[in-house]
Protein backbone atom coordinates (compact mmCIF):
# COMPACT_ATOMS: atom_id res chain seq x y z
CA UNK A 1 -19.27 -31.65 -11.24
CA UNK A 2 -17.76 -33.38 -14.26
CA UNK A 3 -17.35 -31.78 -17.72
CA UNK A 4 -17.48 -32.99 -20.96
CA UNK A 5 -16.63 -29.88 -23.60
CA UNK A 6 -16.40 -30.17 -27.67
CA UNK A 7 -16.18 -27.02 -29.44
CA UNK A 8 -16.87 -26.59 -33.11
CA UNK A 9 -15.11 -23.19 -35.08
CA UNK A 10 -16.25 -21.66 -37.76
CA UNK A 11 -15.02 -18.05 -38.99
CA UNK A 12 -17.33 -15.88 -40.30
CA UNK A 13 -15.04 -12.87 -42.08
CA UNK A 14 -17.48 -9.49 -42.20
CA UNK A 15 -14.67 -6.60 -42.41
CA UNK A 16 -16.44 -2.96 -41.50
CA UNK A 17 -15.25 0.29 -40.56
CA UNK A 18 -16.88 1.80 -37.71
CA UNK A 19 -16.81 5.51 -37.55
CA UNK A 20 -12.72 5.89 -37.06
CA UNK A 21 -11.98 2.82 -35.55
CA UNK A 22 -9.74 0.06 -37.41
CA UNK A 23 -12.05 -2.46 -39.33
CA UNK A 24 -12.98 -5.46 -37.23
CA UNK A 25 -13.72 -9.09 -38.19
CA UNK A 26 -15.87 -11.34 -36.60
CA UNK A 27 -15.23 -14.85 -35.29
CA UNK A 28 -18.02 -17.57 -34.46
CA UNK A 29 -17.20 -20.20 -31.94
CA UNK A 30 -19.50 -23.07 -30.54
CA UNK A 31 -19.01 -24.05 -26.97
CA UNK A 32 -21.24 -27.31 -25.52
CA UNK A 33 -20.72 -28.58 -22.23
CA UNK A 34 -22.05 -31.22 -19.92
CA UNK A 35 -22.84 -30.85 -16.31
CA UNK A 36 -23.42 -33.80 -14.34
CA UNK A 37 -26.30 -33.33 -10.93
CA UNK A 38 -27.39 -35.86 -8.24
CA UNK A 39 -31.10 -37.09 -8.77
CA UNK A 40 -33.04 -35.24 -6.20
CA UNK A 41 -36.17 -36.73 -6.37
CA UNK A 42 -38.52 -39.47 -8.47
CA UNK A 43 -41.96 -39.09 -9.74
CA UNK A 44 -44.61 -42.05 -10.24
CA UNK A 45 -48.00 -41.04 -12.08
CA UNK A 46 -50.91 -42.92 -11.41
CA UNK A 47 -53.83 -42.84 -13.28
CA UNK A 48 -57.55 -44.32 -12.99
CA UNK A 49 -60.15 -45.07 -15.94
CA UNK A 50 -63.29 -45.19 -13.57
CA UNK A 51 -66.63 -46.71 -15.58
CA UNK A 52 -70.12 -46.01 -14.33
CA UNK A 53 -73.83 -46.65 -15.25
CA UNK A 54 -73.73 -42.44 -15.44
CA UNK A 55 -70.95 -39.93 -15.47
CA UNK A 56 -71.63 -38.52 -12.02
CA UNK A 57 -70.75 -42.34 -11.02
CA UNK A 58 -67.95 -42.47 -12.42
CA UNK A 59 -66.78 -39.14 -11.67
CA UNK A 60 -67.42 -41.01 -8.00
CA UNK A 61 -65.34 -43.53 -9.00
CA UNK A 62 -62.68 -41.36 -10.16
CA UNK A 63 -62.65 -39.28 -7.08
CA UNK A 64 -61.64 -41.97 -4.33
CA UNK A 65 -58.70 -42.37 -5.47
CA UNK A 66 -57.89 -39.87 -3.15
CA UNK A 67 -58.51 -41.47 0.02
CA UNK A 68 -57.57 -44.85 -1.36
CA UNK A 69 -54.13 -43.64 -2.78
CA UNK A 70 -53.05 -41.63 0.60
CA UNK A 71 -54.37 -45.27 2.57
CA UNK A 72 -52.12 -47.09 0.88
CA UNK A 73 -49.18 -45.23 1.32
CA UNK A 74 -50.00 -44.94 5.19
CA UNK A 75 -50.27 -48.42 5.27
CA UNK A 76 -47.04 -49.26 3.09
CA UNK A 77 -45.10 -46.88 5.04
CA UNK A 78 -44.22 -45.12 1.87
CA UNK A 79 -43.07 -41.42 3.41
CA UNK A 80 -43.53 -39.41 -0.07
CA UNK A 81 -42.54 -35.93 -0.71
CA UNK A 82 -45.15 -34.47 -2.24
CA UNK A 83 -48.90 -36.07 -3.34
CA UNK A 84 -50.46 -34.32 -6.05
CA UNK A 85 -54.10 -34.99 -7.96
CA UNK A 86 -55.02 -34.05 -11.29
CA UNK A 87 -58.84 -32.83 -11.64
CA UNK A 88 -61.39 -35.17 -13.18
CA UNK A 89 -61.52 -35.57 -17.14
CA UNK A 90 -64.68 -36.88 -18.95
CA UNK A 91 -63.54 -36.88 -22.53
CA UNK A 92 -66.94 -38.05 -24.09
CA UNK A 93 -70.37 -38.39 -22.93
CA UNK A 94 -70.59 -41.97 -24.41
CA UNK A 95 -68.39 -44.08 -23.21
CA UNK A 96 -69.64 -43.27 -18.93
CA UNK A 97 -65.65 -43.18 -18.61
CA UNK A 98 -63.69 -40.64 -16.35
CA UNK A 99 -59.97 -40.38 -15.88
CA UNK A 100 -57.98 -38.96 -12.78
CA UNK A 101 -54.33 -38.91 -11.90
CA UNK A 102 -52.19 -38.63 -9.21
CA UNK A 103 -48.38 -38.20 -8.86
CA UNK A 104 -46.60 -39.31 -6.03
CA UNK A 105 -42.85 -37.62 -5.53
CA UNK A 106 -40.39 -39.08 -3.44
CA UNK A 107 -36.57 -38.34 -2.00
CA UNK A 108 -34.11 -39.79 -4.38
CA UNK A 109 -30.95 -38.82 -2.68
CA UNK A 110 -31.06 -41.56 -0.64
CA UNK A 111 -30.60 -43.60 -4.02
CA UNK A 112 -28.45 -41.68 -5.47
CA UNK A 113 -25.65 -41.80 -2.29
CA UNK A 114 -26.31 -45.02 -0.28
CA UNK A 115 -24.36 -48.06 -1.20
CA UNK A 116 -27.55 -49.90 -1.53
CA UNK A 117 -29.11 -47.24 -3.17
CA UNK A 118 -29.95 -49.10 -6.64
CA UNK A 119 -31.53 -51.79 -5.00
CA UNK A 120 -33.64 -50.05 -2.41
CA UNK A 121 -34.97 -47.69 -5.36
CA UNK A 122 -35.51 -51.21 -7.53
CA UNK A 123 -37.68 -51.92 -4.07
CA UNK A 124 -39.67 -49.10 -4.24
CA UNK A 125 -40.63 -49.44 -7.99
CA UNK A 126 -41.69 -52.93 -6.97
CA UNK A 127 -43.60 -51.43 -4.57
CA UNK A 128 -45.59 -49.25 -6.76
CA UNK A 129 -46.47 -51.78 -8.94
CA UNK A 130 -48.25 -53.79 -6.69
CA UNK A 131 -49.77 -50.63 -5.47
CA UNK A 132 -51.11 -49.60 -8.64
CA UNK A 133 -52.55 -53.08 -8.99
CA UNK A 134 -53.86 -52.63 -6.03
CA UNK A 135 -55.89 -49.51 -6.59
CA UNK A 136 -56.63 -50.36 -10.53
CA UNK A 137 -54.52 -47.68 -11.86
CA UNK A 138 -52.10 -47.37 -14.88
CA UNK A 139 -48.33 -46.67 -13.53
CA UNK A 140 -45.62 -44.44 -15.04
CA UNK A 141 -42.44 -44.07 -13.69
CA UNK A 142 -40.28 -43.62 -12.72
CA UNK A 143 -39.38 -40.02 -13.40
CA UNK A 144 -36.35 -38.88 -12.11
CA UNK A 145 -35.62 -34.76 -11.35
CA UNK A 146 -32.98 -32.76 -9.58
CA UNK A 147 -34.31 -30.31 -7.20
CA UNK A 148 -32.87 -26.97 -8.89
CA UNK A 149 -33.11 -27.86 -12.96
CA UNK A 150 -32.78 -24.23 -13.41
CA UNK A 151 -29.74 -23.76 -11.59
CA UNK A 152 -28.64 -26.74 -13.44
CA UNK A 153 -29.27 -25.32 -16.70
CA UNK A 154 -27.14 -21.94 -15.78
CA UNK A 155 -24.07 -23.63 -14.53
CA UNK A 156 -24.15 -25.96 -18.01
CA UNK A 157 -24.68 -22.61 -20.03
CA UNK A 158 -22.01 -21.02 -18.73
CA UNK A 159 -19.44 -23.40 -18.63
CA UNK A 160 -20.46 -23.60 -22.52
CA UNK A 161 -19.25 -20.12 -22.80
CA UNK A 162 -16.10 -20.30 -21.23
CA UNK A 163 -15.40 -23.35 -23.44
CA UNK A 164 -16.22 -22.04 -26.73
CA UNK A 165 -13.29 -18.83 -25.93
CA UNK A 166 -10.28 -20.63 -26.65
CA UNK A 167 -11.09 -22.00 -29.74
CA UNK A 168 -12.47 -18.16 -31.08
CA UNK A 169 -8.88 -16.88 -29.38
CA UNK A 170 -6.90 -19.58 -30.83
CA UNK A 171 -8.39 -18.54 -34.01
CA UNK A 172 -7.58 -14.98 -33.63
CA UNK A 173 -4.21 -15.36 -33.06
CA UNK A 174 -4.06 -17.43 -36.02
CA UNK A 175 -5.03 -14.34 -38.15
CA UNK A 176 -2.02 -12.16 -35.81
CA UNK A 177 -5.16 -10.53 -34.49
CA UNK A 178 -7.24 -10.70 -30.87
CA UNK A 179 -9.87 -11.17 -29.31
CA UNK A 180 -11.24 -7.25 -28.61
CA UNK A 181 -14.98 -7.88 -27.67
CA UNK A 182 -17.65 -10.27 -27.31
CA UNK A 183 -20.46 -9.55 -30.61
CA UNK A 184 -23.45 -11.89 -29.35
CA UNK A 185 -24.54 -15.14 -27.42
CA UNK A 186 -27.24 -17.35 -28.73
CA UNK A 187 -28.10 -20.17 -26.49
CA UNK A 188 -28.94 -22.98 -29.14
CA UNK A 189 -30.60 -25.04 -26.25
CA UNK A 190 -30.08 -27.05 -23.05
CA UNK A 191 -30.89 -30.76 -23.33
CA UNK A 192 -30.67 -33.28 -20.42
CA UNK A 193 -29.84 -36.78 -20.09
CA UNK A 194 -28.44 -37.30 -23.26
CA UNK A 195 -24.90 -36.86 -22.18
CA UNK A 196 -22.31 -37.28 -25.14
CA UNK A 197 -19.71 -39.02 -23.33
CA UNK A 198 -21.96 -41.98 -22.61
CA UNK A 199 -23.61 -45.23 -24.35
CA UNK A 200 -25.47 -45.83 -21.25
CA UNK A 201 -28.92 -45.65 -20.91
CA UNK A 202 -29.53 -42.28 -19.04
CA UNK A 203 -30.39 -40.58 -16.63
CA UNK A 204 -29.85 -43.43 -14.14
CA UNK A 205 -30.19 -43.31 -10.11
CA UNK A 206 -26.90 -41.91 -9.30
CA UNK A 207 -26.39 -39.14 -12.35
CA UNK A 208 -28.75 -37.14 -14.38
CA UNK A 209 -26.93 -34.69 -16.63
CA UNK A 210 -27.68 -31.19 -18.60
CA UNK A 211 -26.00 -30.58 -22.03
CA UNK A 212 -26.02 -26.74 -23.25
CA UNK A 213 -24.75 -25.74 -26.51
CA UNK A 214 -24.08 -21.96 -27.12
CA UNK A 215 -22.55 -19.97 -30.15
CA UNK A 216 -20.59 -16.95 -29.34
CA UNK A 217 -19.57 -14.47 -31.85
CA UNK A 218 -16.41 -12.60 -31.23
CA UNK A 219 -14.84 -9.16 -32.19
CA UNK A 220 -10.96 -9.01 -33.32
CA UNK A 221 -9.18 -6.85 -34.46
CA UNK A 222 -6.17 -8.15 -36.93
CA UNK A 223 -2.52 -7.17 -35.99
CA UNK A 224 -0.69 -4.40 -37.43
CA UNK A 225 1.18 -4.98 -40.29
């Protein structure tokens, strides 16, 4: 994994005397760090308007998208991951209108690995444009995920707290004093895909990438004089 780290200081000075022990001071120290992960898989929604003369017709209407959705990808040869249907919405009684959806999921590593991998996923988007035509639906896509986010998201947060120590020890030792004790962690948030070490449009088919940004306040204790 690749890692992108800026750390922002600021010291915070909040002498107090605890019981016997010498009076600390506390510093603050922001650690953010970027973890790069392989695209694991894509997601393309599909989704049906379905008009009838009544709203049990068009509830119909709505409802074969089922069997028409998992024909066409047994006739495309499209081997999906995962096929997954919304239930049927009927926002109004006036227009006769109801909506369905339906995402299909399918194995991006192959894209994100091959040497051809751009173009064959370029192929497949292709392909579910016509199919979407094909069945009258509305596409969105694609969506790309990795297969653990959360495990993703933990590795990024943590490498954000290693990071943001040697700016609070360098400013400790500054002072003559150490590092003695970790105060708190707040986790200001995890963001993904919006990499700071990048113009480039992201995620793309061969890197997605989680950003976490932590603050860590430290204990130290100043030197003797």
């Amino acid at each position: 994994m690749r890692v992108t780290v800026g750390v922002l200081v600021a010291l915070v000075f909040a002498a107090a005397a605890r019981g016997q022990e010498a009076p600390v001071s506390l510093i603050e120290s922001e650690g953010i760090a970027t973890v790069d992960a392989l695209p694991g898989h894509v997601d393309f929604w599909l989704h049906r308007r379905a008009e009838g003369e009544t709203l049990a017709q068009a509830t119909q209407g709505a409802l074969e998208l089922h069997d028409e959705l998992r024909e066409q990808l047994q006739t495309r040869n499209l081997k999906h991951m995962d096929l997954m249907f919304s239930d049927v919405a009927i926002p109004r009684l006036d227009p006769k209108v109801a909506h369905v959806s339906a995402r299909v999921r399918f194995n991006a590593t192959s894209f994100s690995t091959a040497e051809e991998g751009p173009q064959e996923f370029a192929a497949l988007c292709d392909t579910i444009i016509d199919l979407a035509a094909t069945l009258k639906c509305a596409a969105e896509g694609p969506i790309l995920g990795v297969t653990d986010a959360d495990a993703v998201e933990e590795a990024a947060i943590a490498r954000a707290i290693e990071k943001a120590y040697p700016a609070g020890k360098a400013a400790a030792q500054t002072m003559n004093g150490q590092v003695v004790a970790v105060d708190k962690v707040t986790i200001i948030g995890t963001q993904w895909n919006a990499s700071p070490d990048t113009k480039a449009m992201q995620p793309d088919v061969r890197r997605m990438t989680c950003t976490a940004k932590v603050k860590v306040v430290y204990a130290f204790a100043a030197g003797q004089p």
